[in-house]
C-alpha atoms as a PDB file:
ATOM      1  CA  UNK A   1     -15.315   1.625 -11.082  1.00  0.00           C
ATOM      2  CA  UNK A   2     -12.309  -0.305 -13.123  1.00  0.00           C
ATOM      3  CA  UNK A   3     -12.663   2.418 -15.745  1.00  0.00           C
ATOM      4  CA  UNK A   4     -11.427   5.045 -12.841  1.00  0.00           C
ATOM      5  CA  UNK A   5      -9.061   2.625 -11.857  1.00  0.00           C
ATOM      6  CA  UNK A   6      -7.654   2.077 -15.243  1.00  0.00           C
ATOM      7  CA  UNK A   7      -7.069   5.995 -15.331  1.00  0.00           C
ATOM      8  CA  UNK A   8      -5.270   6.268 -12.215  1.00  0.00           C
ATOM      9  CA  UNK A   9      -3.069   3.350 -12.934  1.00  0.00           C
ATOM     10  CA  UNK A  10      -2.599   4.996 -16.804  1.00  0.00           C
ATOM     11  CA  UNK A  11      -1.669   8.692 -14.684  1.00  0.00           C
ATOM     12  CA  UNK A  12       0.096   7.059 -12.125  1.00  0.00           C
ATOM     13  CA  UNK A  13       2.316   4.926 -15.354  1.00  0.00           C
ATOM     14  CA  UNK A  14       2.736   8.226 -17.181  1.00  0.00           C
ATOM     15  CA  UNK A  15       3.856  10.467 -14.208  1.00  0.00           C
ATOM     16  CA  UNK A  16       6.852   7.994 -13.506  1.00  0.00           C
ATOM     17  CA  UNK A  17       7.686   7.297 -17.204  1.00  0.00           C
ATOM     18  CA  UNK A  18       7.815  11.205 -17.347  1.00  0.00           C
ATOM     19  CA  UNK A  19      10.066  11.441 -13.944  1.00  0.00           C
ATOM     20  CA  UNK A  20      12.353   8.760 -15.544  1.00  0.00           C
ATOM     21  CA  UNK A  21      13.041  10.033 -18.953  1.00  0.00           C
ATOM     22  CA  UNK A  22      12.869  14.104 -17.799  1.00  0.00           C
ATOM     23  CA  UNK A  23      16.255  14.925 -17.583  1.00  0.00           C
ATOM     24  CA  UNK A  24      16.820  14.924 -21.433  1.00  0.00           C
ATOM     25  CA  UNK A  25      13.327  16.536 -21.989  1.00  0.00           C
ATOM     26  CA  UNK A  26      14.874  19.429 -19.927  1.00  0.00           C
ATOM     27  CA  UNK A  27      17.987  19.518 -22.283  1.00  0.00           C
ATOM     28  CA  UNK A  28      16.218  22.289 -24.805  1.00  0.00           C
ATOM     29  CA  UNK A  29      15.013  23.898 -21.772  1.00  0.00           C
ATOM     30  CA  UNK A  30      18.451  24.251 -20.201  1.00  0.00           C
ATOM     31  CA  UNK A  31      20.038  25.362 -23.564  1.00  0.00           C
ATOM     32  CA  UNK A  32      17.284  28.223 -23.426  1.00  0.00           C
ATOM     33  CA  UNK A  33      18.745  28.864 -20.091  1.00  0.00           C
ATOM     34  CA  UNK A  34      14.744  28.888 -19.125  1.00  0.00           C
ATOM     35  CA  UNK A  35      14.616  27.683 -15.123  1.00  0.00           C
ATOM     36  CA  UNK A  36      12.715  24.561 -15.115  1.00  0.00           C
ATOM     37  CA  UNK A  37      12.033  22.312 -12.453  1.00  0.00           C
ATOM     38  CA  UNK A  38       9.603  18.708 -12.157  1.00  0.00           C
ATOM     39  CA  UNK A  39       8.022  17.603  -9.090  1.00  0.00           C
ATOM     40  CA  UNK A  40       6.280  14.339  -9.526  1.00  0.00           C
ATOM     41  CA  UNK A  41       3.723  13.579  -6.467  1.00  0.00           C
ATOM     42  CA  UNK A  42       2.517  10.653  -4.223  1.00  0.00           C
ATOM     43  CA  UNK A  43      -0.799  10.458  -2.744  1.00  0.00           C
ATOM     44  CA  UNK A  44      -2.015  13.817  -1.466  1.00  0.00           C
ATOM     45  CA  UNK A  45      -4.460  14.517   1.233  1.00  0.00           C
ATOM     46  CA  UNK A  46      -6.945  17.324   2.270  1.00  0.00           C
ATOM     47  CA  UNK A  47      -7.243  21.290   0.913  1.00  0.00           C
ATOM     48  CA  UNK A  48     -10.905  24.354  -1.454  1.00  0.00           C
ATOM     49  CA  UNK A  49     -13.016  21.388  -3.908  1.00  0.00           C
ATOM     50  CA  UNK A  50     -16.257  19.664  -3.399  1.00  0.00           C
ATOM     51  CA  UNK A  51     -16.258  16.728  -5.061  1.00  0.00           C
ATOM     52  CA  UNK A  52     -18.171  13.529  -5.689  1.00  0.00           C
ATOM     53  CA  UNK A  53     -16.416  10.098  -6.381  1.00  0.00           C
ATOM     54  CA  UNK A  54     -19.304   7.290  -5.827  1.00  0.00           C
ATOM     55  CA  UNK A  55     -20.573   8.100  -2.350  1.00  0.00           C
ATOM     56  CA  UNK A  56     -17.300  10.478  -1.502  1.00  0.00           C
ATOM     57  CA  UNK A  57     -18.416  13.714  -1.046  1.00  0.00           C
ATOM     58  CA  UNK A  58     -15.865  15.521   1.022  1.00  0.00           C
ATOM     59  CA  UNK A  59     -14.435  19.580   1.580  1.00  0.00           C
ATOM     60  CA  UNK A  60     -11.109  18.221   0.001  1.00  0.00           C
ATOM     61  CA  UNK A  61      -8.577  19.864  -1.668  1.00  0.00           C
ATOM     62  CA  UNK A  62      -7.225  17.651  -4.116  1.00  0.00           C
ATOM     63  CA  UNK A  63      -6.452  17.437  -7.711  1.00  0.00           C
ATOM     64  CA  UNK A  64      -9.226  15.965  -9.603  1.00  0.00           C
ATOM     65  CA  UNK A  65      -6.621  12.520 -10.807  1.00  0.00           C
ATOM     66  CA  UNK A  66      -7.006  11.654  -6.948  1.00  0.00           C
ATOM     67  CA  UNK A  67     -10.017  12.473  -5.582  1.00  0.00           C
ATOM     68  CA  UNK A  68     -11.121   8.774  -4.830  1.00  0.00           C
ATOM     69  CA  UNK A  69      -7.898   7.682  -3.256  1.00  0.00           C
ATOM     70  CA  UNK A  70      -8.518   5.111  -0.243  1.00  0.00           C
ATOM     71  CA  UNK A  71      -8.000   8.217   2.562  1.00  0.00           C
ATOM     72  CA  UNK A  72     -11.365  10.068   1.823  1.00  0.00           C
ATOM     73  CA  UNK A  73     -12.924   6.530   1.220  1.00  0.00           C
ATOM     74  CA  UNK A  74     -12.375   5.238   4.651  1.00  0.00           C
ATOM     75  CA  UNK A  75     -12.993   8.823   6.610  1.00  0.00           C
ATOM     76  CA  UNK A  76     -16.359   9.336   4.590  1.00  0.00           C
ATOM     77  CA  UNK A  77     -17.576   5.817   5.462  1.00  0.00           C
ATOM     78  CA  UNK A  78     -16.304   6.114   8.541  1.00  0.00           C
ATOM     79  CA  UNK A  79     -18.020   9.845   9.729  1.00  0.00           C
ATOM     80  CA  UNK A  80     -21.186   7.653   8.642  1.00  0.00           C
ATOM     81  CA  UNK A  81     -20.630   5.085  10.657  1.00  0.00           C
ATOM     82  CA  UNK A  82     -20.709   3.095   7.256  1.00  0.00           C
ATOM     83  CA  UNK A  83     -18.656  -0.516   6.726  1.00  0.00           C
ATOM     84  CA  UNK A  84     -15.281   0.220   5.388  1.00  0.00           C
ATOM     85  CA  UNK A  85     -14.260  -1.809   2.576  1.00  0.00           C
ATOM     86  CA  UNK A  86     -10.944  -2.990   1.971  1.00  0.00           C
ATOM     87  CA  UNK A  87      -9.479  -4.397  -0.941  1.00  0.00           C
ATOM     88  CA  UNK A  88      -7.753  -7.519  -0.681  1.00  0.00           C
ATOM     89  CA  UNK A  89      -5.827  -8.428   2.496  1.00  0.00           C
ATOM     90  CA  UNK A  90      -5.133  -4.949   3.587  1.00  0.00           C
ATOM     91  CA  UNK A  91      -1.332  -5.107   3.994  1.00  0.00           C
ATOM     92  CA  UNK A  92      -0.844  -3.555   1.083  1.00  0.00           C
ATOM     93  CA  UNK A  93       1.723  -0.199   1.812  1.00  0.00           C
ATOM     94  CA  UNK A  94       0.869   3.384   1.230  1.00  0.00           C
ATOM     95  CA  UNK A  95       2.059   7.048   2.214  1.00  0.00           C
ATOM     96  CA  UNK A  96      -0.111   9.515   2.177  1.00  0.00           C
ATOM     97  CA  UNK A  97       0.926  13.424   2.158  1.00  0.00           C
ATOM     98  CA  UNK A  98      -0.650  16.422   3.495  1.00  0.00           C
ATOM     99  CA  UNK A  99      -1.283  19.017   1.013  1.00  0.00           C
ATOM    100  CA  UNK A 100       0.180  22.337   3.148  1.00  0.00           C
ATOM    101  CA  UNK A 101       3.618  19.875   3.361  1.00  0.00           C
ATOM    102  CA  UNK A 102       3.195  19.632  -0.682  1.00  0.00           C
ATOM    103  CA  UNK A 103       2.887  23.056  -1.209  1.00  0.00           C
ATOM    104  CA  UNK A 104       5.531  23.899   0.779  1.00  0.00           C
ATOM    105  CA  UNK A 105       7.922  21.893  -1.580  1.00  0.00           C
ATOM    106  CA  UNK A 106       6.302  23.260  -4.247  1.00  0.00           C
ATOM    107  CA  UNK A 107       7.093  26.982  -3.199  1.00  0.00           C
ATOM    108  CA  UNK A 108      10.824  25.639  -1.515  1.00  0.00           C
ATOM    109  CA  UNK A 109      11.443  24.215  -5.168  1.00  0.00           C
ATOM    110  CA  UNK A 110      10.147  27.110  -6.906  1.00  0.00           C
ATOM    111  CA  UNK A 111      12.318  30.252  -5.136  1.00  0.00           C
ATOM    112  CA  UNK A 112      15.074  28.154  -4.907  1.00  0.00           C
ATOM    113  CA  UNK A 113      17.938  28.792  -7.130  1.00  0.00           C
ATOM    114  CA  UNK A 114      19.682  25.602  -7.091  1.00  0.00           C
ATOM    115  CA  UNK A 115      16.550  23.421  -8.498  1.00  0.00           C
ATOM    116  CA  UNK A 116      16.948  24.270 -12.126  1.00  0.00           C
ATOM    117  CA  UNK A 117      16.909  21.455 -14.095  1.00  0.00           C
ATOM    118  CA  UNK A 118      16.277  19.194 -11.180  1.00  0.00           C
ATOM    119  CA  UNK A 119      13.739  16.650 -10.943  1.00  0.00           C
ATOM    120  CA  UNK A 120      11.935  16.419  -7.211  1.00  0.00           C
ATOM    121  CA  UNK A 121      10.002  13.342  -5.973  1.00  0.00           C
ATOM    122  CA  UNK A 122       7.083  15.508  -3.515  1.00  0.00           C
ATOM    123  CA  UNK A 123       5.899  12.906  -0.442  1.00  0.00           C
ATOM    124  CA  UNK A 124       5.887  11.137   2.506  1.00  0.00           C
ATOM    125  CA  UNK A 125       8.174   7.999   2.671  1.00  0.00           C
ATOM    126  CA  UNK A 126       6.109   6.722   5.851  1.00  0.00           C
ATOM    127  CA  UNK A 127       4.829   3.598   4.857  1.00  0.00           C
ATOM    128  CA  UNK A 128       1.194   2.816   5.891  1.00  0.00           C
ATOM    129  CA  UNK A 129      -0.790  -0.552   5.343  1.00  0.00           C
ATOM    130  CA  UNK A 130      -4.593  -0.480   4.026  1.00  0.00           C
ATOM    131  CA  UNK A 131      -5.715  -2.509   7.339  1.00  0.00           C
ATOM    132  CA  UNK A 132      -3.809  -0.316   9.668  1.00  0.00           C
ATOM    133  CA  UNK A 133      -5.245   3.074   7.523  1.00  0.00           C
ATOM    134  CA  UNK A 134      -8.608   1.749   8.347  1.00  0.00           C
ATOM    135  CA  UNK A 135      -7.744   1.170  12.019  1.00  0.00           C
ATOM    136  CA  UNK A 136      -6.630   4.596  12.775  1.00  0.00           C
ATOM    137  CA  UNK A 137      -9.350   5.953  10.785  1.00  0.00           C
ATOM    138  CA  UNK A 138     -12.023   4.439  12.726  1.00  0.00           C
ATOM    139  CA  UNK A 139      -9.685   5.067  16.071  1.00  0.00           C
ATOM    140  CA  UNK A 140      -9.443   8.840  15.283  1.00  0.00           C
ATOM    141  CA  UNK A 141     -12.795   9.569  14.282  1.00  0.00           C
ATOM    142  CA  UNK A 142     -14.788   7.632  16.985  1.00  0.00           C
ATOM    143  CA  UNK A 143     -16.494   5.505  14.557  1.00  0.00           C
ATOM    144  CA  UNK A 144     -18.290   2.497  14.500  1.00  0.00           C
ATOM    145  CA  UNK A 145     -17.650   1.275  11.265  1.00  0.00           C
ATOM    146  CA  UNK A 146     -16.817  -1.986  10.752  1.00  0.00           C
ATOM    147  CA  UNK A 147     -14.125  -3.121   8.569  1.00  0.00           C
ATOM    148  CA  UNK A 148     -14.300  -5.660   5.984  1.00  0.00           C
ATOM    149  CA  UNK A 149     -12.559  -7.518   3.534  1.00  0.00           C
ATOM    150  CA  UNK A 150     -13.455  -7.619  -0.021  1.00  0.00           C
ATOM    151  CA  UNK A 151     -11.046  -9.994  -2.490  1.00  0.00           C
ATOM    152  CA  UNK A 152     -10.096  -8.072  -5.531  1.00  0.00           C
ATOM    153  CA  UNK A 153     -11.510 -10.350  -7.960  1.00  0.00           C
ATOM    154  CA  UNK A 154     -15.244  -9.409  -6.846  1.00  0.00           C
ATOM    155  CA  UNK A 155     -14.221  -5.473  -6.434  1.00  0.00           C
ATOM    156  CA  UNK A 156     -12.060  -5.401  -9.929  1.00  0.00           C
ATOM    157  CA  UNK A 157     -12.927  -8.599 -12.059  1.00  0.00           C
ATOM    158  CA  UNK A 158      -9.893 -10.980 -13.422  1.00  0.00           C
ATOM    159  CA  UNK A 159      -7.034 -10.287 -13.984  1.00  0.00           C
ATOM    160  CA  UNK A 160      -6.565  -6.907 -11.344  1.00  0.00           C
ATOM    161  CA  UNK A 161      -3.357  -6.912  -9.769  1.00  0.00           C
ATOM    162  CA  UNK A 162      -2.069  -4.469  -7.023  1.00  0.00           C
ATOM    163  CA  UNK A 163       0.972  -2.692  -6.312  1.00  0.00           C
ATOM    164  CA  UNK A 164       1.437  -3.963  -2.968  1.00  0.00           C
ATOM    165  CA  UNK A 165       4.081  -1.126  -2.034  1.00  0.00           C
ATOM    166  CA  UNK A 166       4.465   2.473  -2.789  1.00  0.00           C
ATOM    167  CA  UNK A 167       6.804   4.295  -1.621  1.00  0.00           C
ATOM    168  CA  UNK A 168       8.213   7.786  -3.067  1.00  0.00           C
ATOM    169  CA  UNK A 169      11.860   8.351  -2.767  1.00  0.00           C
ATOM    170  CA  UNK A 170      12.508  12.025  -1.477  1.00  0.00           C
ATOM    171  CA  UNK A 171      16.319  11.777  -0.859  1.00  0.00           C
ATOM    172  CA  UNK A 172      16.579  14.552  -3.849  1.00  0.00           C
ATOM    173  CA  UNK A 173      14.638  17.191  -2.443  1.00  0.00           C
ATOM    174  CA  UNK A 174      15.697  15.976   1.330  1.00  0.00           C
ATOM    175  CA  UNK A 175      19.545  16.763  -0.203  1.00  0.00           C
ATOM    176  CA  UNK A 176      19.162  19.375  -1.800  1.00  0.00           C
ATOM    177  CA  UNK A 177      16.651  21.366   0.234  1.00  0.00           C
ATOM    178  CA  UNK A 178      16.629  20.204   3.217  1.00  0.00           C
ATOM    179  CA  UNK A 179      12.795  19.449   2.957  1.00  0.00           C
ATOM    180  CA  UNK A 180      10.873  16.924   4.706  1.00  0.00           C
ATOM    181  CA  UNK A 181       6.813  16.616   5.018  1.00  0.00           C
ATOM    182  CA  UNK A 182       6.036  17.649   8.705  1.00  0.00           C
ATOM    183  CA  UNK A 183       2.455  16.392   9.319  1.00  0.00           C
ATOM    184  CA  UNK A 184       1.650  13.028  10.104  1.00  0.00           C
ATOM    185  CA  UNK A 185      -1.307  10.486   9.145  1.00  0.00           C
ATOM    186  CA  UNK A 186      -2.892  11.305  12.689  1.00  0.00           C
ATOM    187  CA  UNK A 187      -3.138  15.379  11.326  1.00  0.00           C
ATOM    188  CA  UNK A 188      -4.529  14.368   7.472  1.00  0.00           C
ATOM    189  CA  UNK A 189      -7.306  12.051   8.856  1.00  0.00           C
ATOM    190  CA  UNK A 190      -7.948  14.734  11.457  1.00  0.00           C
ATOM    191  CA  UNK A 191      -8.007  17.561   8.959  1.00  0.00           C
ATOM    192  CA  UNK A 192     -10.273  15.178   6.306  1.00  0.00           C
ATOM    193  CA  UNK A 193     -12.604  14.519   8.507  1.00  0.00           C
ATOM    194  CA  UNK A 194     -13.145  17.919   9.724  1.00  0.00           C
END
């Protein structure tokens, strides 16, 4: 619905207004010598909540801002041998990130003691389009789906407008940590639609 879509464009505003303008929020913190770190997040796929999001209902693990994100979209059609429906031309770019390669930043950034203070960027910088998304998702889970196109002004109304690339910048925690996600699109589809 565009009221959904509203709130994960409003979330997806604040988190990067917050990553921008952290560093002097974290002054006081520093002064109080307390050990604070941010992580802001991309797109995260697959881990222990049932959820419903229109027709998505999926085992997924992911936070409740996200849960209709185009991944578990495509896979549930898809496992039902349902159309899948993109959104506009479908080479729109996005990375998607498997949840155990987030949470292994998260505990990396955590017990590490050269991250205070620090603001981290948590993804995966490999850049996906929608149409090619849909293509592996149908490839991987032996699907008969069809895919089709739906322009954004029937799906949104006037007036929507897209990002047409997203891509998170990890060079901080790649730098400093040495971290990098290890699991590719192939493994989250796999895992999703298990």
């Amino acid at each position: 619905s565009s009221g959904l879509l509203l709130k994960l464009r409003v979330a997806f505003s604040c988190v990067d207004f917050f990553r921008k303008f952290s560093s002097p929020l974290l002054s006081p913190l520093r002064i109080w010598t307390l050990p604070t770190s941010v992580l802001t997040f991309s797109i995260m796929e697959k881990a222990p909540e049932r959820y419903s999001c229109s027709k998505v209902n999926l085992p997924l693990y992911i936070p409740s801002i996200l849960r209709c994100t185009v991944l578990p979209r495509f896979v549930n059609a898809a496992i039902k041998d349902e159309p899948i429906t993109i959104y506009g031309g479908g080479i729109q770019t996005r990375c998607f990130t498997h949840i155990y390669d987030v949470i292994d930043a998260v505990i990396l950034v955590a017990f590490s003691k050269n991250t205070n203070g620090k603001v981290f960027n948590i993804g995966n910088p490999v850049e996906t389009s929608i149409r090619d998304l849909a293509e592996r998702v149908v490839r991987i889970t032996k699907s008969s789906s069809e895919i089709v196109y739906q322009p954004y002004q029937e799906a949104y109304g006037d007036g929507f407008e897209d990002m047409q690339r997203r891509v998170p910048n990890i060079d901080a925690i790649m730098k400093l940590l040495d971290w990098v996600p290890k699991r590719n699109l192939d493994e989250i589809i796999i895992d999703i639609s298990d």
